[in-house]
C-alpha atoms as a PDB file:
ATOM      1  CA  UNK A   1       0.000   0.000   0.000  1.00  0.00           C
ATOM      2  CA  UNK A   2       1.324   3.346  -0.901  1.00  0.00           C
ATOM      3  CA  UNK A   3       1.735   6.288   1.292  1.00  0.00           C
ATOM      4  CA  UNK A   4       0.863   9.441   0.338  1.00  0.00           C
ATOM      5  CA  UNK A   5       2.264  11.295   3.171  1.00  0.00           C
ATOM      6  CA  UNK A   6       6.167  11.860   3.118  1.00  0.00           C
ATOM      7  CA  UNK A   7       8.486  11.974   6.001  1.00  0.00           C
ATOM      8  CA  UNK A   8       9.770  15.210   6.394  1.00  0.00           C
ATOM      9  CA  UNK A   9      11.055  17.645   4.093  1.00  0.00           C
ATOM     10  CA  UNK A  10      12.416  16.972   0.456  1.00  0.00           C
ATOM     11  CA  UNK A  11      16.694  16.780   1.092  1.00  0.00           C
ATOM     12  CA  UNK A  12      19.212  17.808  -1.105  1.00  0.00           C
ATOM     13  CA  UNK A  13      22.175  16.592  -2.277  1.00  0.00           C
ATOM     14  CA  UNK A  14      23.991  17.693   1.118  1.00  0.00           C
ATOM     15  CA  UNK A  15      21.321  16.150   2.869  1.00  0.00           C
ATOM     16  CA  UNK A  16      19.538  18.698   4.005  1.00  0.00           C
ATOM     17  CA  UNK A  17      15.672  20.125   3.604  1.00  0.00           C
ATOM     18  CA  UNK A  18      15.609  22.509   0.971  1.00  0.00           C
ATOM     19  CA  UNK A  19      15.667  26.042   1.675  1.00  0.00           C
ATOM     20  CA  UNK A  20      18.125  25.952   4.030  1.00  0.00           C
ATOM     21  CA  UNK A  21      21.684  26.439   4.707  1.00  0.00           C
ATOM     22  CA  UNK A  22      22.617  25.253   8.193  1.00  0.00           C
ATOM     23  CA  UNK A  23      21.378  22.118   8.458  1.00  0.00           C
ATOM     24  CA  UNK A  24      17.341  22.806   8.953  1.00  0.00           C
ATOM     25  CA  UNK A  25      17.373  27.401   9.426  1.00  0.00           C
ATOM     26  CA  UNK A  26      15.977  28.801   6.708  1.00  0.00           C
ATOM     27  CA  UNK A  27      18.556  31.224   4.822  1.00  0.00           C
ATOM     28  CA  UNK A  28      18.773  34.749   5.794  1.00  0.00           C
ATOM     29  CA  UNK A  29      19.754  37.523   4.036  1.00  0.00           C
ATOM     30  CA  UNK A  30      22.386  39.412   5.059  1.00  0.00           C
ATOM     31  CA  UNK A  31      22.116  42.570   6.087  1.00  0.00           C
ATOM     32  CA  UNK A  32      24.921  45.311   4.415  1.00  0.00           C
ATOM     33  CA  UNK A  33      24.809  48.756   5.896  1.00  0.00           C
ATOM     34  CA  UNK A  34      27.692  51.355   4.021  1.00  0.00           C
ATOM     35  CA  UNK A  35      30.700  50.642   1.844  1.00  0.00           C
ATOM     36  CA  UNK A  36      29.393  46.591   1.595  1.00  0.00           C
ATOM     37  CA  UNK A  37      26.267  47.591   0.451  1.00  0.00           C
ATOM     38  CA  UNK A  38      27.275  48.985  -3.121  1.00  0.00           C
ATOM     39  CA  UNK A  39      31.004  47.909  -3.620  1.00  0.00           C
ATOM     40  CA  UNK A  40      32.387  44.014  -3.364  1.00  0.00           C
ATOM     41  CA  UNK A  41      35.760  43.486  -1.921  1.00  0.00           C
ATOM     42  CA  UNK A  42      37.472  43.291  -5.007  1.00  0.00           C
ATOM     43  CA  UNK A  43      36.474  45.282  -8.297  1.00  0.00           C
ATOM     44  CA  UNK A  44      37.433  44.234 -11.724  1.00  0.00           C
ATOM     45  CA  UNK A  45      36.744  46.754 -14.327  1.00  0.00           C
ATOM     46  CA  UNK A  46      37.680  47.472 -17.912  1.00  0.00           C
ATOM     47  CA  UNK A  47      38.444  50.991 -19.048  1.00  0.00           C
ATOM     48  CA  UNK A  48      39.324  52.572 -22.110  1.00  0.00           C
ATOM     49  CA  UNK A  49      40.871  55.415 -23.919  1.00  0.00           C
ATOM     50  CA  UNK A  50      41.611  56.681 -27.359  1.00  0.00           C
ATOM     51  CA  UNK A  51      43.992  58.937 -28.228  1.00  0.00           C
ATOM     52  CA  UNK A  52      43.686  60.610 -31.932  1.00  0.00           C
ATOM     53  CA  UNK A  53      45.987  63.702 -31.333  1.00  0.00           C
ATOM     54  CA  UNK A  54      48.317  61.661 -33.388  1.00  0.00           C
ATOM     55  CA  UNK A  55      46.704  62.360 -36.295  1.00  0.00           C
ATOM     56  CA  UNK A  56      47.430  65.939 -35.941  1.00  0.00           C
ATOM     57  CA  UNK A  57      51.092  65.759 -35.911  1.00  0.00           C
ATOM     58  CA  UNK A  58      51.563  64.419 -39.594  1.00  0.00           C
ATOM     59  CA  UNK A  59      55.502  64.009 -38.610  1.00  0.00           C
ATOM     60  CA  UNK A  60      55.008  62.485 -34.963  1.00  0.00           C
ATOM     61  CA  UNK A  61      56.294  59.086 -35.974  1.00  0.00           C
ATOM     62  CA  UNK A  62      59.657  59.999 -37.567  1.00  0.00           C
ATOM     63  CA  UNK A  63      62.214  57.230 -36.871  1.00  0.00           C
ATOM     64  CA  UNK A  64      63.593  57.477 -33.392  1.00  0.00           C
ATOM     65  CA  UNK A  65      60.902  59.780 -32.332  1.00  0.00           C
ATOM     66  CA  UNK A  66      57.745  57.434 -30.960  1.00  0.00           C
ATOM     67  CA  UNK A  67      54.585  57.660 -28.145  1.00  0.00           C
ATOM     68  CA  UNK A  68      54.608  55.708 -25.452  1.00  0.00           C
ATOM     69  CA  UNK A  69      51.953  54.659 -22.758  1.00  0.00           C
ATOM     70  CA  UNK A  70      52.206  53.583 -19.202  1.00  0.00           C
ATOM     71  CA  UNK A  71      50.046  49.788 -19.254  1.00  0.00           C
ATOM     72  CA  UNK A  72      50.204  50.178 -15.352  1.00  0.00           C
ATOM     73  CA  UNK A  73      48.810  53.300 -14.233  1.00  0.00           C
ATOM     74  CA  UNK A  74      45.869  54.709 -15.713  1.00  0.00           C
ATOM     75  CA  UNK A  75      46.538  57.395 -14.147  1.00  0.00           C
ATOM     76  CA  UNK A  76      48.891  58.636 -17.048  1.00  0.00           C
ATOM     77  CA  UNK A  77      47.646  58.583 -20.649  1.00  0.00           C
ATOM     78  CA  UNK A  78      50.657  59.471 -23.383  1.00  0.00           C
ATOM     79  CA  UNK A  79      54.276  60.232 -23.106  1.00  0.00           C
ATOM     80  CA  UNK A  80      54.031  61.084 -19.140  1.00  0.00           C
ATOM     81  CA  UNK A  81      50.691  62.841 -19.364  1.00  0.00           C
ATOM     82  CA  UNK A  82      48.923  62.837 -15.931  1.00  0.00           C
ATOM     83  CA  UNK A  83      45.470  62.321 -17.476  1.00  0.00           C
ATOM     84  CA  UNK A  84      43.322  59.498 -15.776  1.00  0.00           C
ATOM     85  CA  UNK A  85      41.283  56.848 -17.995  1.00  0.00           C
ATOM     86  CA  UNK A  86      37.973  57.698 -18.402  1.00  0.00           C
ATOM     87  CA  UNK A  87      35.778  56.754 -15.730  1.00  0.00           C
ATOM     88  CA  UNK A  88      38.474  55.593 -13.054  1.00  0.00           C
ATOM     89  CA  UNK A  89      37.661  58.469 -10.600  1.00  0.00           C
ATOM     90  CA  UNK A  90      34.107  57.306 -10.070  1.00  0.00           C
ATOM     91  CA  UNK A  91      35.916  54.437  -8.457  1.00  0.00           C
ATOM     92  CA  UNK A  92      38.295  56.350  -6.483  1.00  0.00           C
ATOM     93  CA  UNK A  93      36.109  57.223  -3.573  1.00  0.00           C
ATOM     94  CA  UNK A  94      35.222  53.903  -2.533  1.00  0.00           C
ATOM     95  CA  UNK A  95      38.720  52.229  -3.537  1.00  0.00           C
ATOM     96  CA  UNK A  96      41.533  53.391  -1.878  1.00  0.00           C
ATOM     97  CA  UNK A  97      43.957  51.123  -4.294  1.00  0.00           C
ATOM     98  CA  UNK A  98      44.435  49.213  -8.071  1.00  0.00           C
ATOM     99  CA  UNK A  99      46.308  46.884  -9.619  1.00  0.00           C
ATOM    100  CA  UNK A 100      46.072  46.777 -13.516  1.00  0.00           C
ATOM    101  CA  UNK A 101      45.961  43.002 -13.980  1.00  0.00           C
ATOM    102  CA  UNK A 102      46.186  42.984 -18.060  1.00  0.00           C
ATOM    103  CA  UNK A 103      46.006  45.393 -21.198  1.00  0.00           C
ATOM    104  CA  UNK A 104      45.300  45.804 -24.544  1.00  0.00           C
ATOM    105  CA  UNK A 105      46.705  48.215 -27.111  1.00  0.00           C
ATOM    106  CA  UNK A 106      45.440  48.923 -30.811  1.00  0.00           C
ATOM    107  CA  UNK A 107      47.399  51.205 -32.636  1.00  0.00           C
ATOM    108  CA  UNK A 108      45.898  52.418 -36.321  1.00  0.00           C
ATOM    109  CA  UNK A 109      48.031  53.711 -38.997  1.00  0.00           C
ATOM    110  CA  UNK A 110      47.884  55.462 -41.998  1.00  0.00           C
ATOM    111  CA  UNK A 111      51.198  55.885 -43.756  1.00  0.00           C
ATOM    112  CA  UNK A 112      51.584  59.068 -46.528  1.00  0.00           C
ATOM    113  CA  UNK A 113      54.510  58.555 -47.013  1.00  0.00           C
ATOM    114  CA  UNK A 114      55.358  57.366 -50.573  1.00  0.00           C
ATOM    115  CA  UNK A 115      57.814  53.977 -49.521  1.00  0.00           C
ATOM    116  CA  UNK A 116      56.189  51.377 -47.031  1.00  0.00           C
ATOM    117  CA  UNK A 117      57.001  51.784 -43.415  1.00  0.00           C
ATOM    118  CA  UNK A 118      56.918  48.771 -40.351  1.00  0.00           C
ATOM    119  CA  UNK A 119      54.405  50.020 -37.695  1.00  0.00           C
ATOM    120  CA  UNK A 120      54.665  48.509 -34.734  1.00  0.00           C
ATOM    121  CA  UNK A 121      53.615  48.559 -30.716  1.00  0.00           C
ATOM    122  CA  UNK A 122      56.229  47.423 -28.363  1.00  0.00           C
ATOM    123  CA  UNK A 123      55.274  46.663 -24.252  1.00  0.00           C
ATOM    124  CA  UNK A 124      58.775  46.695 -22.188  1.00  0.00           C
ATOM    125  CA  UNK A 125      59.215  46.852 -18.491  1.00  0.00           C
ATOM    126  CA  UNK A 126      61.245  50.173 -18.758  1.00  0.00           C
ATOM    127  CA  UNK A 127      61.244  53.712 -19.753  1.00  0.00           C
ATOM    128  CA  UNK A 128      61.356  54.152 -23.454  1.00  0.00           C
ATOM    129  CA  UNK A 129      64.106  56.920 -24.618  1.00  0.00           C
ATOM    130  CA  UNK A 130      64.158  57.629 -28.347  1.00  0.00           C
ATOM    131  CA  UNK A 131      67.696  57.111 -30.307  1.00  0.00           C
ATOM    132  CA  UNK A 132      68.313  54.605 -33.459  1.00  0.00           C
ATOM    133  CA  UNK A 133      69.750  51.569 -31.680  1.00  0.00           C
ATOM    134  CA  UNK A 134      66.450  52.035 -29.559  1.00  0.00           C
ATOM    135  CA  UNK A 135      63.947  52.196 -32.436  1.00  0.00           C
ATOM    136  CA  UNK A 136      65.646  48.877 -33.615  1.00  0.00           C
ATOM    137  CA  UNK A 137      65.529  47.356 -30.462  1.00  0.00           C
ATOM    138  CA  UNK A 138      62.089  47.801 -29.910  1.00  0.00           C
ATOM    139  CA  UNK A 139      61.351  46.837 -33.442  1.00  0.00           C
ATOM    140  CA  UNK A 140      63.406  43.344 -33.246  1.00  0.00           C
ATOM    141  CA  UNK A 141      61.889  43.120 -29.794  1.00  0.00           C
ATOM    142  CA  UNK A 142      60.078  39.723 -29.326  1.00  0.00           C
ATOM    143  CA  UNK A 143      57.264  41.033 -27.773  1.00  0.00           C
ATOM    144  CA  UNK A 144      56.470  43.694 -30.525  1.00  0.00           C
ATOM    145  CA  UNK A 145      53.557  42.871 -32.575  1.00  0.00           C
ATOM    146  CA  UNK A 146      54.084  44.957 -36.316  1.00  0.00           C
ATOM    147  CA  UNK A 147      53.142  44.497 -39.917  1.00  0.00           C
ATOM    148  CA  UNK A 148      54.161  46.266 -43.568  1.00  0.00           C
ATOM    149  CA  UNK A 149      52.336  49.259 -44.516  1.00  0.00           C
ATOM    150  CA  UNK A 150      52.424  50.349 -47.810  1.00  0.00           C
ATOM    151  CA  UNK A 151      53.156  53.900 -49.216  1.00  0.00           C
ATOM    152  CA  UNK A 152      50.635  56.628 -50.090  1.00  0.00           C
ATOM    153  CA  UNK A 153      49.720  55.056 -53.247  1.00  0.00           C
ATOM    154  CA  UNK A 154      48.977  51.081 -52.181  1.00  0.00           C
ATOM    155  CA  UNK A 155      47.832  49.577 -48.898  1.00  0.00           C
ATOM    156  CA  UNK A 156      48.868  52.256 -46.786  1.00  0.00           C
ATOM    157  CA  UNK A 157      45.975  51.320 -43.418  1.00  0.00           C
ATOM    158  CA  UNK A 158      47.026  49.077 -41.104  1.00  0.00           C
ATOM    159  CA  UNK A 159      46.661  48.266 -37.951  1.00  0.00           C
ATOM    160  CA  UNK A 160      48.468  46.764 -34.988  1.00  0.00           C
ATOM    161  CA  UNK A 161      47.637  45.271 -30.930  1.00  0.00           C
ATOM    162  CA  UNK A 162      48.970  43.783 -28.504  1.00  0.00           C
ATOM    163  CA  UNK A 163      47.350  41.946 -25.157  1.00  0.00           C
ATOM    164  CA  UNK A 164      49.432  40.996 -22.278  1.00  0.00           C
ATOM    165  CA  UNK A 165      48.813  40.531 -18.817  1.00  0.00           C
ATOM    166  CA  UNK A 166      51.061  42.127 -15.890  1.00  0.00           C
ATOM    167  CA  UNK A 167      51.770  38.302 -14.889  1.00  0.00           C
ATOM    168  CA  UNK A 168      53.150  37.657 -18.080  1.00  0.00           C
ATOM    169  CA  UNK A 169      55.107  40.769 -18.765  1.00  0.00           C
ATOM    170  CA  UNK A 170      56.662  41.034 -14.910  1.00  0.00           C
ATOM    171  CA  UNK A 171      57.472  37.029 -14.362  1.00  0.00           C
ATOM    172  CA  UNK A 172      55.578  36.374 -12.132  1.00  0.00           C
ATOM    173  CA  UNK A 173      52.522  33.695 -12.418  1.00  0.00           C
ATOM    174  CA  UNK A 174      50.617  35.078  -9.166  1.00  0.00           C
ATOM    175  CA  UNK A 175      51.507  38.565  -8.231  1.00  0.00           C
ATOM    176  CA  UNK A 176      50.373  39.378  -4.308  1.00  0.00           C
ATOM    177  CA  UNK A 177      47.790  42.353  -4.607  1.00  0.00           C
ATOM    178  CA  UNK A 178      50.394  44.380  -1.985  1.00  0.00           C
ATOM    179  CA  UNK A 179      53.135  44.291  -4.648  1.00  0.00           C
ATOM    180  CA  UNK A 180      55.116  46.692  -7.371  1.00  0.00           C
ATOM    181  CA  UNK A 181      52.438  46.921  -9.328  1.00  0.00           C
ATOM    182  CA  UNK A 182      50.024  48.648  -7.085  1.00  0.00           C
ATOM    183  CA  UNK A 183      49.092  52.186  -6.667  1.00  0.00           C
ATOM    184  CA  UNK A 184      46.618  54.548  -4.987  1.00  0.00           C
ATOM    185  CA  UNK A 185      43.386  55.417  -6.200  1.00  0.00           C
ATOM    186  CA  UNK A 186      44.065  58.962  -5.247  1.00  0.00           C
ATOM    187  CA  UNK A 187      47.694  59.494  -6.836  1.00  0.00           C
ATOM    188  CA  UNK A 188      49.312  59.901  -4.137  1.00  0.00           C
ATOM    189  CA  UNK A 189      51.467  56.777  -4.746  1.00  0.00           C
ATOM    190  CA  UNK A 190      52.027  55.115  -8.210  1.00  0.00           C
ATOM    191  CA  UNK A 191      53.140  51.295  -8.791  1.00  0.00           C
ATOM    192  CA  UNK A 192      57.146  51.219  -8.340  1.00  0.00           C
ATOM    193  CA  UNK A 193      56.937  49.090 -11.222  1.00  0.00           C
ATOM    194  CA  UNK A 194      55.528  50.004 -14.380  1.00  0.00           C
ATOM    195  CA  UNK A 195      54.903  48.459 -17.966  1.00  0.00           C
ATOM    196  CA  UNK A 196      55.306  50.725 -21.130  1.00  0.00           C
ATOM    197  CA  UNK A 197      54.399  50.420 -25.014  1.00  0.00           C
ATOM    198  CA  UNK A 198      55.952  51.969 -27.745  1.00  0.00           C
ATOM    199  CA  UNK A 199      54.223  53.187 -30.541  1.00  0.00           C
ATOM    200  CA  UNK A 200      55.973  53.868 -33.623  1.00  0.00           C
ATOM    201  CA  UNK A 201      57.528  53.101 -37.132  1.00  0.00           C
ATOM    202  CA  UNK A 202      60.332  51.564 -38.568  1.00  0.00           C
ATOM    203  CA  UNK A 203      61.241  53.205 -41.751  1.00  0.00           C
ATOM    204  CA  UNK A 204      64.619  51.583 -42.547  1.00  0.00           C
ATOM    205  CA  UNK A 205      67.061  54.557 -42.280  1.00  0.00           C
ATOM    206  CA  UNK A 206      64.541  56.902 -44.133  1.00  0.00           C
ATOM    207  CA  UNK A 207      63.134  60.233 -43.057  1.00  0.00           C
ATOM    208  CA  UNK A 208      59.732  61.185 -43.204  1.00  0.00           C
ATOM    209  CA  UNK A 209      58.621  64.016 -44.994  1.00  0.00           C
ATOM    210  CA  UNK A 210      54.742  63.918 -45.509  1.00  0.00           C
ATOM    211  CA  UNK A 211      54.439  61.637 -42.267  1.00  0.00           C
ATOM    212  CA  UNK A 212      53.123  58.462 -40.454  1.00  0.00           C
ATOM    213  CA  UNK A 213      49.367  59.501 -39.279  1.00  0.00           C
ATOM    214  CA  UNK A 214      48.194  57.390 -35.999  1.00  0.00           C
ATOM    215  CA  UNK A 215      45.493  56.871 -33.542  1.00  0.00           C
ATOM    216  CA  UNK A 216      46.066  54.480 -30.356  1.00  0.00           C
ATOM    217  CA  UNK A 217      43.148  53.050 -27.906  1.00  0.00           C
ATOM    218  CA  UNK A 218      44.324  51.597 -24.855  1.00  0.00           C
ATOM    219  CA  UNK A 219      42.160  49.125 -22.609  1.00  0.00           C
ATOM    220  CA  UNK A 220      43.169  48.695 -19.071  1.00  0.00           C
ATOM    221  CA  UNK A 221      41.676  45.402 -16.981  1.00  0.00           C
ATOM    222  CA  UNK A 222      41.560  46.800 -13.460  1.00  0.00           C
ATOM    223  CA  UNK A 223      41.309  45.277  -9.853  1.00  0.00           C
ATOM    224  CA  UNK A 224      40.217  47.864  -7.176  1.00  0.00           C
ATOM    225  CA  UNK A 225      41.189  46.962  -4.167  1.00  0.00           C
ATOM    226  CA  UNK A 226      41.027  47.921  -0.271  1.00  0.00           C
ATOM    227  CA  UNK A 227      37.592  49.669   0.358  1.00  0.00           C
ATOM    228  CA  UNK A 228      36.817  52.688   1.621  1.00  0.00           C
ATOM    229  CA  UNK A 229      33.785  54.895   3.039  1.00  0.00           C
ATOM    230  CA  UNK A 230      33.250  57.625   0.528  1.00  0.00           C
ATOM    231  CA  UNK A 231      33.833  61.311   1.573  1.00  0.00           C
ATOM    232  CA  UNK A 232      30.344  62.870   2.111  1.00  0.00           C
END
């Protein structure tokens, strides 16, 4: 004979009645009052900026004479500029630090020049200076990414990226949030460390005349870190 009444609750896999979490309670929210109500402990974001001032200085990308951008702080845009990326100050009040954790950098070229040119985009762990045994470093450098862009007259758009993370680029497969490559929200303190691209052309000894025309975006993968009440 069947019985249609069961005994007890339905279990789950763990064993215990559905709908709750310590053996029988039901689950209770949580209550978050302040900073834990609107910002987790740790904050990954992507951010973004494009830079098309390039375009304006038709003889910006002479050999030995480049752009560079800090991959670690997005704090500075190009060539030392203390611009912040888009957007990163909204996190700033409730963050008190970052760690960039990987980056992405697309460079677009238009050569009008009338012989081809290499473009290229080059991320090293050290300040960039311009000379010619530089430029042809960076150029042979295994880590640049380039590609052949025609002259004025032929295929003369191309374009050009790279995507590393700060692991990868720094040697180290699990870098401790309180490390070199941290900095403060507020500026106060950059990372000690710091990752760099080059942007820039290799024209083989020539010298440009009309010019190598470029516009770079930069994408920063951020971790905010250690939270803080914002000021009211």
């Amino acid at each position: 004979m069947r019985r249609n009444a069961r005994r007890g609750p339905r279990r789950n896999k763990r064993g215990r009645p559905n709908g709750s979490a310590n053996g029988g309670n039901p689950t209770v929210p949580r209550s978050m009052f302040g900073i834990d109500s609107v910002a987790p402990r740790v904050n990954g974001v992507k951010l973004s900026f494009e830079t098309n001032d390039l375009l304006n200085q038709a003889t910006l990308l002479n050999p030995f004479n480049f752009s560079y951008f800090n991959l670690t702080n997005p704090l500075i845009s190009k060539n030392g500029s203390a611009t912040a990326v888009p957007y990163f100050t909204a996190y700033t009040g409730m963050y008190r630090k970052y760690r960039v954790r990987k980056f992405s950098v697309v460079a677009r070229f238009a050569n009008a020049e009338t012989f081809a040119v290499i473009p290229f985009v080059c991320p090293i762990n050290f300040l960039p200076t311009s000379s010619a045994a530089n430029n042809a470093a960076y150029v042979a450098n295994i880590l640049a990414r380039k590609s052949l862009c025609g002259g004025a007259s032929g295929q003369n758009v191309k374009a050009v990226s790279v995507t590393k993370t700060i692991a990868s680029m720094s040697g180290f497969a699990n870098t401790n949030v309180e490390d070199a490559y941290v900095g403060l929200t507020d500026g106060s303190a950059a990372p000690s460390d710091n990752i760099y691209c080059v942007v820039a052309t290799d024209n083989n000894g020539a010298a440009n005349v009309n010019g190598v025309l470029a516009s770079v975006k930069v994408t920063f993968w951020i971790d905010f870190i250690e939270r803080q009440t914002p000021a009211n």
